[in-house]
Protein backbone atom coordinates (compact mmCIF):
# COMPACT_ATOMS: atom_id res chain seq x y z
CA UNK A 1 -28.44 -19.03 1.66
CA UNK A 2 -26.52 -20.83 4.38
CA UNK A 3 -25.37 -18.60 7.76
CA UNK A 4 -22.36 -16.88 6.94
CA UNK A 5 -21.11 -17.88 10.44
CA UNK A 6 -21.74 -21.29 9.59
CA UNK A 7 -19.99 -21.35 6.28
CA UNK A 8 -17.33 -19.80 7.68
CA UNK A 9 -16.74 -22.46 10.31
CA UNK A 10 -17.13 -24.95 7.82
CA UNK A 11 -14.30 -23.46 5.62
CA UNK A 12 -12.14 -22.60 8.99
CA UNK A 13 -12.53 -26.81 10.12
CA UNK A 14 -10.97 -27.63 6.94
CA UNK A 15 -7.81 -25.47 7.65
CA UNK A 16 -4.92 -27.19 9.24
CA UNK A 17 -3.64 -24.60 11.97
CA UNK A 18 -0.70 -26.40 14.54
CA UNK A 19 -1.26 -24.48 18.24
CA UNK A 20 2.31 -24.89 19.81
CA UNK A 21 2.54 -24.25 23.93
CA UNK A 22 5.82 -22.55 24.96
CA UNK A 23 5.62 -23.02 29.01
CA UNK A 24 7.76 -23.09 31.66
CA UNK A 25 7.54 -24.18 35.43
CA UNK A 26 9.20 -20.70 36.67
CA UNK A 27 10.06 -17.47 35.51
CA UNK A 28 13.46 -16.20 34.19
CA UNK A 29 14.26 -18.98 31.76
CA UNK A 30 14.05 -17.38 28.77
CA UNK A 31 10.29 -19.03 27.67
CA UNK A 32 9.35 -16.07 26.03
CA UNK A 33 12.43 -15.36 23.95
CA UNK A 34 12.60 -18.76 22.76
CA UNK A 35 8.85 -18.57 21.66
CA UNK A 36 9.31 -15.05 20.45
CA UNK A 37 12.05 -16.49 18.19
CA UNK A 38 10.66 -19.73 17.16
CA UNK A 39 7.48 -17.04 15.82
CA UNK A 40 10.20 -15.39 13.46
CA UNK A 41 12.18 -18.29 12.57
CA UNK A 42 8.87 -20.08 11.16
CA UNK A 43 7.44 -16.70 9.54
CA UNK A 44 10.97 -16.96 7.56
CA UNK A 45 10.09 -20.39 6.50
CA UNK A 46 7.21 -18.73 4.32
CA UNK A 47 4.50 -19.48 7.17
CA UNK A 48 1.59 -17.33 8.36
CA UNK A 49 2.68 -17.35 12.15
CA UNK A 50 0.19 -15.83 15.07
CA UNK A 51 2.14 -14.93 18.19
CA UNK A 52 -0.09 -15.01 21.21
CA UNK A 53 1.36 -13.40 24.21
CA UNK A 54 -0.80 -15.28 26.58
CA UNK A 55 1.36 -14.30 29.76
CA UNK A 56 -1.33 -11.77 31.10
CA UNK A 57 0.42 -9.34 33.20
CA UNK A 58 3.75 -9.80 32.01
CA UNK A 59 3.06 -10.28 28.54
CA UNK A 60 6.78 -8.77 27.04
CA UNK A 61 6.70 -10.19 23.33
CA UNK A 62 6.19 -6.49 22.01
CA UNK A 63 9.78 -5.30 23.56
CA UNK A 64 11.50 -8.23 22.03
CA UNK A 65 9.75 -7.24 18.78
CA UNK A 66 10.18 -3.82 18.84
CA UNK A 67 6.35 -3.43 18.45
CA UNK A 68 4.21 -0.72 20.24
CA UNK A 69 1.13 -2.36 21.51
CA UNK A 70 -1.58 0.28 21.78
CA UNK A 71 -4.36 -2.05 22.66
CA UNK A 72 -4.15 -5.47 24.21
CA UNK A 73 -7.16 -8.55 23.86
CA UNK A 74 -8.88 -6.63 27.31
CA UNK A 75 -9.57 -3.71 25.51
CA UNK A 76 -11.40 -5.69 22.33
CA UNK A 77 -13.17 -8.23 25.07
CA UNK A 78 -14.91 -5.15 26.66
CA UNK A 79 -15.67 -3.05 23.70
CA UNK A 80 -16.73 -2.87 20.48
CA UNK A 81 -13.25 -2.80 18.84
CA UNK A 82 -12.44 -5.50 16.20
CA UNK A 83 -9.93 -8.07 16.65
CA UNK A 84 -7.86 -6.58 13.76
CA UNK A 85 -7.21 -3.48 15.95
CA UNK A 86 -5.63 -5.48 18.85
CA UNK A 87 -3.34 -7.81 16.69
CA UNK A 88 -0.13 -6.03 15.20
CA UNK A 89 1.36 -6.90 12.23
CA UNK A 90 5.16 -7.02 12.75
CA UNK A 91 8.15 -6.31 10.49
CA UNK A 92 9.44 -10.20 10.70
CA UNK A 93 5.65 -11.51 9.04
CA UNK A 94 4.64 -12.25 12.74
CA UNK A 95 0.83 -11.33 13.48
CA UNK A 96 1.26 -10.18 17.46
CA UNK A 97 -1.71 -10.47 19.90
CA UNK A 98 -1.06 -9.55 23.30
CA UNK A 99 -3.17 -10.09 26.52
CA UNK A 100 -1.72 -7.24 28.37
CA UNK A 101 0.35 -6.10 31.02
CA UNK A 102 -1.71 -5.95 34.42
CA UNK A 103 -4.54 -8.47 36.27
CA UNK A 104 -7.51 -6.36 34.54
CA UNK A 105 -6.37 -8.28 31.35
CA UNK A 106 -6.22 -11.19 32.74
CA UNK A 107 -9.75 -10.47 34.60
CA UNK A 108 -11.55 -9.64 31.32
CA UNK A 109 -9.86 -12.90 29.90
CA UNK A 110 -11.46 -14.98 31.93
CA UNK A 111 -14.62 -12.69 32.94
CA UNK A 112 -15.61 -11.57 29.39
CA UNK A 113 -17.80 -13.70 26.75
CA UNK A 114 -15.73 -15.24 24.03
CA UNK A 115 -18.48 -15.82 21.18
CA UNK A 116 -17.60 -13.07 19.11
CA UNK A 117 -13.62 -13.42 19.68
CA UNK A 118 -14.09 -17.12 18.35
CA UNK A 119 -15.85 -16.27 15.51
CA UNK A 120 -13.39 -13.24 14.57
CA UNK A 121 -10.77 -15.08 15.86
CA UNK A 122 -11.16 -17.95 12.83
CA UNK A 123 -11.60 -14.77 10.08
CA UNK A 124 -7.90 -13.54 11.01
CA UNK A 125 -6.48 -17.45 11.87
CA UNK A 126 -8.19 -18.44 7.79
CA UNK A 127 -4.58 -17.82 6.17
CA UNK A 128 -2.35 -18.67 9.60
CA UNK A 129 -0.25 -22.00 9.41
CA UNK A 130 1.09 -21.80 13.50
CA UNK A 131 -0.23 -20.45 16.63
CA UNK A 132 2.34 -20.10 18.53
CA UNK A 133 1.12 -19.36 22.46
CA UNK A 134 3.48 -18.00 25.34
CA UNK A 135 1.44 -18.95 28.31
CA UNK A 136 2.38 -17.70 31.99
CA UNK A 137 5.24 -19.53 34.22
CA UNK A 138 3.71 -22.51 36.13
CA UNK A 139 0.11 -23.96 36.48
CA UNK A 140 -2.75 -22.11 36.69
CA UNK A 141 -6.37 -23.43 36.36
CA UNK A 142 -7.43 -20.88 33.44
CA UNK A 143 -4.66 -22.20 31.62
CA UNK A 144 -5.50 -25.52 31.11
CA UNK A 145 -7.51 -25.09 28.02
CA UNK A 146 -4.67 -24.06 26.27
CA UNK A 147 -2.36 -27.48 27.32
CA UNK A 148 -5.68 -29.13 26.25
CA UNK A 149 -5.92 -27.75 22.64
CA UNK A 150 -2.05 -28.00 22.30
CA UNK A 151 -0.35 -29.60 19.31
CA UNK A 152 3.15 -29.25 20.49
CA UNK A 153 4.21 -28.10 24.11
CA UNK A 154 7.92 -27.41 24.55
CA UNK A 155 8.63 -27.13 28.10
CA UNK A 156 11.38 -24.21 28.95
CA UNK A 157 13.83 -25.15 31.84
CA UNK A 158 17.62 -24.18 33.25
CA UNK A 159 20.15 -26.67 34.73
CA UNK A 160 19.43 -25.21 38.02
CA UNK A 161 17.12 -27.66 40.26
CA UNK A 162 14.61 -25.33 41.16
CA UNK A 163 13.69 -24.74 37.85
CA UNK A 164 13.72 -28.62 36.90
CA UNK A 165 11.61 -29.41 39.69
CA UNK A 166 8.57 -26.62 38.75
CA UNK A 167 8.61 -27.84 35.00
CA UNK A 168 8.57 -31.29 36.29
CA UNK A 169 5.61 -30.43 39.05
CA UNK A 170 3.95 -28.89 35.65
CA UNK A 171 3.99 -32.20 33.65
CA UNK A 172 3.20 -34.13 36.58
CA UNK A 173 -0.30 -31.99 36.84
CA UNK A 174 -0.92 -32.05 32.89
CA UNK A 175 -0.82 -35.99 32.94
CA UNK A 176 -3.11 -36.06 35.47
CA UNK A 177 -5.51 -34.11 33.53
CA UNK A 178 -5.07 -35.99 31.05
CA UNK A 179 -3.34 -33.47 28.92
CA UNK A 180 -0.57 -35.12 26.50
CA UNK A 181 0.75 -32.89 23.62
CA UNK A 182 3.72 -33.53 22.11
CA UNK A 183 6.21 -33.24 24.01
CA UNK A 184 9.49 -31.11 23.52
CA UNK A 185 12.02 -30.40 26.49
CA UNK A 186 14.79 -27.07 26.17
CA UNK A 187 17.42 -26.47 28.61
CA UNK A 188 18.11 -22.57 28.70
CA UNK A 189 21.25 -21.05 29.93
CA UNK A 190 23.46 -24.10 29.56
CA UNK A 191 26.80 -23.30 30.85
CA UNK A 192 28.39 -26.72 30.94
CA UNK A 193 27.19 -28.54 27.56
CA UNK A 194 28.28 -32.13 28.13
CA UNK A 195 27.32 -31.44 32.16
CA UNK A 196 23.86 -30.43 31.13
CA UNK A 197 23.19 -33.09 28.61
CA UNK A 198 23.21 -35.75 31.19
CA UNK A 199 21.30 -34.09 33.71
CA UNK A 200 18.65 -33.58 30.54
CA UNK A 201 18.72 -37.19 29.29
CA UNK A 202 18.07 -38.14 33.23
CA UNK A 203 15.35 -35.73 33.16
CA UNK A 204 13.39 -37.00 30.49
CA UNK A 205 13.92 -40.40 31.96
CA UNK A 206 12.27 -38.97 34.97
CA UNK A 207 9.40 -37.26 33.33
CA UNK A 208 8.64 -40.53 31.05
CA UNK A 209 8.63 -42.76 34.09
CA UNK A 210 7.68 -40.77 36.58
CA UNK A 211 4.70 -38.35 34.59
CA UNK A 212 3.47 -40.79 31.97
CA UNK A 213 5.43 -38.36 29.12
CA UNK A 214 7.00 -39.52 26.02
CA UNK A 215 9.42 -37.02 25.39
CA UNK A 216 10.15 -36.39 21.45
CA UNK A 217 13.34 -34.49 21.30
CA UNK A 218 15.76 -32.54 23.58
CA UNK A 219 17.01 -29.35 22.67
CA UNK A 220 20.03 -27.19 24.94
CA UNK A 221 20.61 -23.81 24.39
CA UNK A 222 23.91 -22.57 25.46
CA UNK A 223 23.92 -19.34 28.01
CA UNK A 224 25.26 -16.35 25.18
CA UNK A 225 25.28 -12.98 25.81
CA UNK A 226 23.86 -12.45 22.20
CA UNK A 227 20.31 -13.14 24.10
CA UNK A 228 20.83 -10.22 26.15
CA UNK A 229 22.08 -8.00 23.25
CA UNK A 230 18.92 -8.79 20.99
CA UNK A 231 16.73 -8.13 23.97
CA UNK A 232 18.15 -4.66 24.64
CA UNK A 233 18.30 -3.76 21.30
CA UNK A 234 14.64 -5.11 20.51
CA UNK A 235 15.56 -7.50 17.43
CA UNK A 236 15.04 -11.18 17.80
CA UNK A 237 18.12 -13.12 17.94
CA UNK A 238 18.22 -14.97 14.70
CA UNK A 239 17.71 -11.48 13.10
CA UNK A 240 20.88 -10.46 14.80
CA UNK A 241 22.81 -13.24 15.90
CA UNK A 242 21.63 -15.79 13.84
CA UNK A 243 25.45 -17.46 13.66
CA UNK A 244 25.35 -17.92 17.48
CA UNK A 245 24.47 -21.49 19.26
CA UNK A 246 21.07 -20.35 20.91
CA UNK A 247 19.85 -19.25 17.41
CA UNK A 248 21.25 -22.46 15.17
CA UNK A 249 18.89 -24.26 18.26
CA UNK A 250 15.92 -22.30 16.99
CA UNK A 251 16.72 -23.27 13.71
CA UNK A 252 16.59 -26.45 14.73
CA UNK A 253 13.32 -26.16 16.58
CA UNK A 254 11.60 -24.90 13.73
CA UNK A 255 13.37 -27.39 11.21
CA UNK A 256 11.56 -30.36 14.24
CA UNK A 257 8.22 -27.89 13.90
CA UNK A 258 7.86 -28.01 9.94
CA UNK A 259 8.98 -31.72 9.78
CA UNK A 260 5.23 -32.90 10.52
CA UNK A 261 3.69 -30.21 8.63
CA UNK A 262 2.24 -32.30 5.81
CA UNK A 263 0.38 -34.70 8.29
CA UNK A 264 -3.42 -35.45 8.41
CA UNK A 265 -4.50 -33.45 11.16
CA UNK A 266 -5.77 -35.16 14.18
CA UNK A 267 -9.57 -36.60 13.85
CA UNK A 268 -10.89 -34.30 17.11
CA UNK A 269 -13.03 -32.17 15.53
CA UNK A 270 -10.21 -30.13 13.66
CA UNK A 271 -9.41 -26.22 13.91
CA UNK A 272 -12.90 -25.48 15.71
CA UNK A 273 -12.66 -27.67 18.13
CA UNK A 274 -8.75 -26.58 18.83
CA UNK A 275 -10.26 -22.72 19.29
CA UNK A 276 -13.50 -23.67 21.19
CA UNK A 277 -10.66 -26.06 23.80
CA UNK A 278 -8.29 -22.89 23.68
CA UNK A 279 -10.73 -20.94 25.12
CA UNK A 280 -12.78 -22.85 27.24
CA UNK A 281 -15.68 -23.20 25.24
CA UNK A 282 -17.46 -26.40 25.09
């Protein structure tokens, strides 16, 4: 009788699973509402979504779910605790997995062996359709794993130059690793729509020419104060808002998300490989 673990990885490789980046250059731009959102929107499109708070230390997709996170990844990396006790199921068919709130999460991230989270990481990920992973602001070394086994990677800006300049320092970096997902660019916070659509489309023409990026599709979200109101109030904002311009974007994301869904998947190695490059595991 063939290893179960081996079966099981067979069975998992044959599963098509899209990882999708959500990163920004700097913090404040609204990265993790937008991937918080574009979790929902998909899981209302009939799709098994995992939603991987991957910004250790600041990790905040729980309050923008309303979810109460007893345990984060740390506490399953240094214990015996299954995997099913650290990801929360979530009234909008999201599956949350959070990596914590302080460095010690981050610590055991990097610190802890990841055998046994790959291999109970493909039993929950058998029925999921999206990963959708909210890294950290900016470039980090640990992170680049996750650019590397990245489908999609929609880069989070503002109009404001500071904020062009880190997500453009952040491409700049990937494309010299190598690293070249798909590329998606979203202006946040737009205040001046026409304004901002030209300093976008001169953007990507900078990041194309400039970083070696072909940029897909552009996407602005107008500054609303319907964001604020669904992040007090703990409801995403096409649960509550879904009328309003930032949510008919999401839409709009996730219609650009579910447009390649019937594709082959890529021929590098397939779902295994994706998890082993996620993690750092050769």
């Amino acid at each position: 009788m063939p290893d179960q673990t081996e079966t099981l990885k067979q069975v998992v490789a044959s599963q098509s699973l899209e990882i999708i980046l959500v990163a920004s250059g700097k913090g404040g731009v609204g990265k993790s509402v937008i991937a918080t959102n574009l979790a929902v929107s998909l899981a209302r499109n009939q799709k098994n979504v995992l939603l991987f708070d991957a910004d250790a230390g600041f990790a905040n997709a729980d309050i923008l779910l309303g979810v109460t996170t007893k345990n984060t990844l740390r506490d399953y990396l240094i214990s015996d605790m299954e995997l099913k006790d650290v990801i929360y199921p979530t009234r909008y068919g999201v599956w949350l997995l959070s990596s914590g709130t302080d460095v010690q999460d981050l610590i055991a991230f990097r610190k802890e062996p990841k055998s046994r989270f790959i291999d109970d990481f493909m039993h929950m990920a058998l029925d999921m359709n999206y990963a959708i992973v909210d890294t950290g602001a900016g470039y980090t070394e640990e992170l680049l794993s996750f650019y590397s086994a990245a489908d999609k990677l929609f880069l989070v800006t503002t109009p404001e130059p500071t904020a062009l300049m880190n997500v453009y320092t952040l491409a700049k970096v990937l494309s010299s690793n190598g690293i070249f997902p798909e590329l998606y660019l979203i202006m946040n916070q737009s205040r001046n729509t026409s304004k901002d659509i030209k300093v976008l489309d001169r953007f990507s023409y900078v990041i194309e020419k400039f970083a070696g990026w072909k940029v897909q599709e552009r996407f602005i979200l107008r500054s609303d104060k319907t964001v604020s109101n669904s992040v007090i109030k703990q409801v995403p904002l096409i649960e509550l808002y879904q009328h309003s311009q930032p949510a008919q974007t999401i839409a709009r994301l996730t219609d650009q998300v579910l447009k390649d869904e019937l594709e082959e998947k890529n021929d590098d190695g397939g779902f295994l490989t994706k998890i082993k490059k996620l993690f750092g595991i050769k």
